[in-house]
N, C-alpha and C. Protein backbone atom coordinates (compact mmCIF):
# COMPACT_ATOMS: atom_id res chain seq x y z
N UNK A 1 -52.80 78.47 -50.61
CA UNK A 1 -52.60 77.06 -50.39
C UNK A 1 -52.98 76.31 -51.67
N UNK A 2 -52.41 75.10 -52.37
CA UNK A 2 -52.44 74.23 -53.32
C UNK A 2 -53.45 73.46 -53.01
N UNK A 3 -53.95 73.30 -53.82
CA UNK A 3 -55.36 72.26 -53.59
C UNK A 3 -54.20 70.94 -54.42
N UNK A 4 -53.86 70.13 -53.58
CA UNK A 4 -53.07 68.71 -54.38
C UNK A 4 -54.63 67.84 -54.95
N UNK A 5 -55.72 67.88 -54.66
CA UNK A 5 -56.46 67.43 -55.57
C UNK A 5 -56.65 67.76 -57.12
N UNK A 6 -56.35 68.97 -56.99
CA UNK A 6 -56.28 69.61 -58.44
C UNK A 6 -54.89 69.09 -59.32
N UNK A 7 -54.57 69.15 -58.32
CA UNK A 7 -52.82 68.48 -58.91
C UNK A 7 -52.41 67.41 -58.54
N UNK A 8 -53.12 66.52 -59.38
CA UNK A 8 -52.75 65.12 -59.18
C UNK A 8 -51.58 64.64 -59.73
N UNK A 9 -50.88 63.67 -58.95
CA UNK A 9 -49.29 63.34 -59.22
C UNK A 9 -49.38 61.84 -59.16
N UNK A 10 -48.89 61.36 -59.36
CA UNK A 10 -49.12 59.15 -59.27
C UNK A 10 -47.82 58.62 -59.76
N UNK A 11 -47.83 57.45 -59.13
CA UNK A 11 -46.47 56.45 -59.30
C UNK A 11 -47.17 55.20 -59.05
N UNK A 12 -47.51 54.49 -60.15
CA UNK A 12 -48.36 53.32 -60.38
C UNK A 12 -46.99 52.29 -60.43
N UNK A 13 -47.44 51.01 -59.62
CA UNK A 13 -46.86 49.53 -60.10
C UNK A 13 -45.58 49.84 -59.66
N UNK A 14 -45.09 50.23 -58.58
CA UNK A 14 -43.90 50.47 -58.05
C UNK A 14 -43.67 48.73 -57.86
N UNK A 15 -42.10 48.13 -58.26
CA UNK A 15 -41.84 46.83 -57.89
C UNK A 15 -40.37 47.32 -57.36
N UNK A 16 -39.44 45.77 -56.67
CA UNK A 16 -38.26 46.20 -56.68
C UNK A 16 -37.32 44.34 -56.73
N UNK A 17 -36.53 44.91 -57.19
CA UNK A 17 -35.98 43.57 -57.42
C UNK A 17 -35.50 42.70 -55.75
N UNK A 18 -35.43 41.81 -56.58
CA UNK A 18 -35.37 41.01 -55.13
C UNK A 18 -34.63 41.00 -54.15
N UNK A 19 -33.26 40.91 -54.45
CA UNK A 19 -31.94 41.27 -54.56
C UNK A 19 -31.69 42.44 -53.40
N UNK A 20 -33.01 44.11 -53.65
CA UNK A 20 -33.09 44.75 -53.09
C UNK A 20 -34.11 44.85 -52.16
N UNK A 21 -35.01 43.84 -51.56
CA UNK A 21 -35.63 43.88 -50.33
C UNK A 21 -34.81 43.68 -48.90
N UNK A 22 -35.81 44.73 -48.21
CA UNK A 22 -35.56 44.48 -46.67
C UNK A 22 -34.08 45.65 -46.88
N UNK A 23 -34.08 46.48 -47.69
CA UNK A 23 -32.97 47.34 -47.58
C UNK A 23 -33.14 49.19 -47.22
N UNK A 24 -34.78 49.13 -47.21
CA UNK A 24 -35.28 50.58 -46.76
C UNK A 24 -35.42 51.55 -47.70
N UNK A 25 -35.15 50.70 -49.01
CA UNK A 25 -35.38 51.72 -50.52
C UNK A 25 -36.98 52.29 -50.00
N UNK A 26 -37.57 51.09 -49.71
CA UNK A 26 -39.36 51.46 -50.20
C UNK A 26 -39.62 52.75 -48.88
N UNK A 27 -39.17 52.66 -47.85
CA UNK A 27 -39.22 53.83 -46.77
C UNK A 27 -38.85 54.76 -47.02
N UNK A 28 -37.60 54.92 -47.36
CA UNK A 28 -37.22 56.38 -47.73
C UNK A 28 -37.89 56.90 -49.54
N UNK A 29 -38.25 55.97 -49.95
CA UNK A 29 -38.90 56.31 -51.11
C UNK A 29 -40.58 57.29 -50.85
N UNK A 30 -41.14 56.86 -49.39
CA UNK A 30 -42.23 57.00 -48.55
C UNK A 30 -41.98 58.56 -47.97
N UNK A 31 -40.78 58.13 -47.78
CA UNK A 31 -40.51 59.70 -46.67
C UNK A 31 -39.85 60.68 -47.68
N UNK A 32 -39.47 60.50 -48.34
CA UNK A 32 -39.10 61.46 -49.71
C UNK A 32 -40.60 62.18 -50.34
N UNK A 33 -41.54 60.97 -50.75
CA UNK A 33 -42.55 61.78 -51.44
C UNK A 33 -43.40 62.17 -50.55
N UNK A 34 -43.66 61.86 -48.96
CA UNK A 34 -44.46 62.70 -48.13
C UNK A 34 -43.84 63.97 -47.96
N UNK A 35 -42.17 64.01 -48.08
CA UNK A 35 -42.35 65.54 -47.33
C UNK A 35 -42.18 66.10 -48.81
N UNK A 36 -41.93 65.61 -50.22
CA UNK A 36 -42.13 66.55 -51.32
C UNK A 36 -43.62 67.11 -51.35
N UNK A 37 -44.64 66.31 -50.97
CA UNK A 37 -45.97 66.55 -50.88
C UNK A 37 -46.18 67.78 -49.92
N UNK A 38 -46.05 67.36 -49.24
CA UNK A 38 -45.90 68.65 -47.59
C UNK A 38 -45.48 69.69 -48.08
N UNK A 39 -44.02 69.59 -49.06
CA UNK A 39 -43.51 71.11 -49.35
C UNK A 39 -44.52 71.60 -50.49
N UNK A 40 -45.34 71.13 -51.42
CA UNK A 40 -46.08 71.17 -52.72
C UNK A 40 -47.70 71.65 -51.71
N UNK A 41 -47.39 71.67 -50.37
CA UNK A 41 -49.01 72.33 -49.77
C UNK A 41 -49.67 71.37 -50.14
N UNK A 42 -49.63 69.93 -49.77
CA UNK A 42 -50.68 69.36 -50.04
C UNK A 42 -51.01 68.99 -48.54
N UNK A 43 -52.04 68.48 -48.30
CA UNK A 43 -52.54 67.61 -46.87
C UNK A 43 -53.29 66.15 -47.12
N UNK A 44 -52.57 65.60 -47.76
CA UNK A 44 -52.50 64.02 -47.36
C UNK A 44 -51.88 63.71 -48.58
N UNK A 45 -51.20 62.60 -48.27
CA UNK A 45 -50.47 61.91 -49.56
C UNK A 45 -51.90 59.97 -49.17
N UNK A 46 -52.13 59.78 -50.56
CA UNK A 46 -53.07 58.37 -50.61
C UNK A 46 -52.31 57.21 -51.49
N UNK A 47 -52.54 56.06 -51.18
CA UNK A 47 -52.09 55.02 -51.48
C UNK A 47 -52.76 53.90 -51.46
N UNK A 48 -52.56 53.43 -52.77
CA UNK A 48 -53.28 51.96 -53.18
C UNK A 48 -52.89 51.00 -53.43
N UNK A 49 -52.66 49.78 -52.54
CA UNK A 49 -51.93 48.45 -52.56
C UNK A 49 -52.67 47.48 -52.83
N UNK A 50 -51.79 46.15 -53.15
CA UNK A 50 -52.79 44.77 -53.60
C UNK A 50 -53.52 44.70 -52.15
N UNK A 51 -54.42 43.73 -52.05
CA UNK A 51 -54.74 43.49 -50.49
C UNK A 51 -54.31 41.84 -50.20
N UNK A 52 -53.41 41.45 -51.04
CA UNK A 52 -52.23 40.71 -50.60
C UNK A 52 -50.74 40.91 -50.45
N UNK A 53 -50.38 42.56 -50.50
CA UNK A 53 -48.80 42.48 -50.10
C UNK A 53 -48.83 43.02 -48.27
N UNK A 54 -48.88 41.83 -48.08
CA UNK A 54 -48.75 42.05 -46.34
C UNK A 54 -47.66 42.71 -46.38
N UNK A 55 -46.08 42.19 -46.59
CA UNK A 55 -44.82 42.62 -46.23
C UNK A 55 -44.58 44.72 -46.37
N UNK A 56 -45.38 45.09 -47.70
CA UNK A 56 -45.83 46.28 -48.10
C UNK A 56 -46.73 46.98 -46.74
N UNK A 57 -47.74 46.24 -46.45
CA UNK A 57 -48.43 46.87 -46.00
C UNK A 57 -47.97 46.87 -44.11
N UNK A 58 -46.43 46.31 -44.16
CA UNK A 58 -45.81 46.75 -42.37
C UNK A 58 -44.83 48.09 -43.16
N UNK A 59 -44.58 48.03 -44.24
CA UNK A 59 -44.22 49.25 -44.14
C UNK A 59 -44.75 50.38 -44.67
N UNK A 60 -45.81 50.45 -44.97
CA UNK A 60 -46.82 51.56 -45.05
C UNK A 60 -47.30 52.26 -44.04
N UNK A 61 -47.69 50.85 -43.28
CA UNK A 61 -48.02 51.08 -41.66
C UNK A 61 -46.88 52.17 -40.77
N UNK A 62 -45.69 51.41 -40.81
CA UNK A 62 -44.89 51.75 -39.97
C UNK A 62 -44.48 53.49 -40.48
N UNK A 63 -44.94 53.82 -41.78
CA UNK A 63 -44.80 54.91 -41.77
C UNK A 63 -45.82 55.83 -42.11
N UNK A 64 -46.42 55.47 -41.14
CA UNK A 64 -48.04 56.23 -40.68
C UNK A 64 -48.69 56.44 -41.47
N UNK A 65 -49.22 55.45 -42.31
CA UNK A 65 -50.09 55.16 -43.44
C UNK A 65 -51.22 54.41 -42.68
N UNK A 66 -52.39 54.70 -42.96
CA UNK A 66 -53.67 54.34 -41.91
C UNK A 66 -54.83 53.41 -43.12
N UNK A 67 -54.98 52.28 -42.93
CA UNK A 67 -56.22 51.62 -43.61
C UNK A 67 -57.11 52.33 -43.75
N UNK A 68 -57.77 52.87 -44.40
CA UNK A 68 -59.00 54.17 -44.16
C UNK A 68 -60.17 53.49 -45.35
N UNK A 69 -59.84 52.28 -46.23
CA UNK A 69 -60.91 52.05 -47.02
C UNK A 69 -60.40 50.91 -47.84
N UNK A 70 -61.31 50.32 -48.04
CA UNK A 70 -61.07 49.13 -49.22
C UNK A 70 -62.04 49.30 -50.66
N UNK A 71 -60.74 49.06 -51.50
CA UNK A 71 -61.36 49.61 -52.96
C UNK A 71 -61.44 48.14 -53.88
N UNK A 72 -62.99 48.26 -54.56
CA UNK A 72 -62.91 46.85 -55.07
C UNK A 72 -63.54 47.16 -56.20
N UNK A 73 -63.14 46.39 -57.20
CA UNK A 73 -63.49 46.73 -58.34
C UNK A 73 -64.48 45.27 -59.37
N UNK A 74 -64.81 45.49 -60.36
CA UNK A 74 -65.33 44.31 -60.92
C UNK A 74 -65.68 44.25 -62.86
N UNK A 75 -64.76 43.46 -63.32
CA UNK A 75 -64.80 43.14 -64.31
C UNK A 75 -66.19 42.81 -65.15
N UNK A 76 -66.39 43.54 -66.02
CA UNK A 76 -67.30 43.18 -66.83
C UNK A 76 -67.04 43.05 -68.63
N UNK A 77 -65.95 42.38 -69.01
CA UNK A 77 -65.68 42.52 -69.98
C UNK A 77 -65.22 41.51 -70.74
């Protein structure tokens, strides 16, 4: 079995033009890299959103993505 911690993979700052909302790109973009994950032996795919894209976060939800923690960070510079 693959330890996917060891093998870390990322897709930072995903946007989409406007033009293309509400068209199911971002879902099947969801269900594409969960089951590439699944086939790669991993056991959980994680995800980190603003904690203002509500519209993001019904479809995260809706595809069984679970709130499990809030990450906060703080500038010192």
């Amino acid at each position: 079995m693959r330890c996917c911690a060891l093998i870390s993979r990322e897709i930072s700052s995903c946007r989409r033009f406007a033009d293309k909302k509400r068209k199911g790109y971002a879902g099947m973009l969801l269900d594409w890299l969960t089951e590439h994950a699944r086939q790669q032996g991993c056991q959980a795919v994680h995800l980190d959103t603003g904690y203002a894209r509500h519209a993001a976060h019904r479809v995260y939800l809706g595809k069984g993505f679970e709130l499990s923690s809030h990450h906060m960070d703080k500038s010192i510079a």
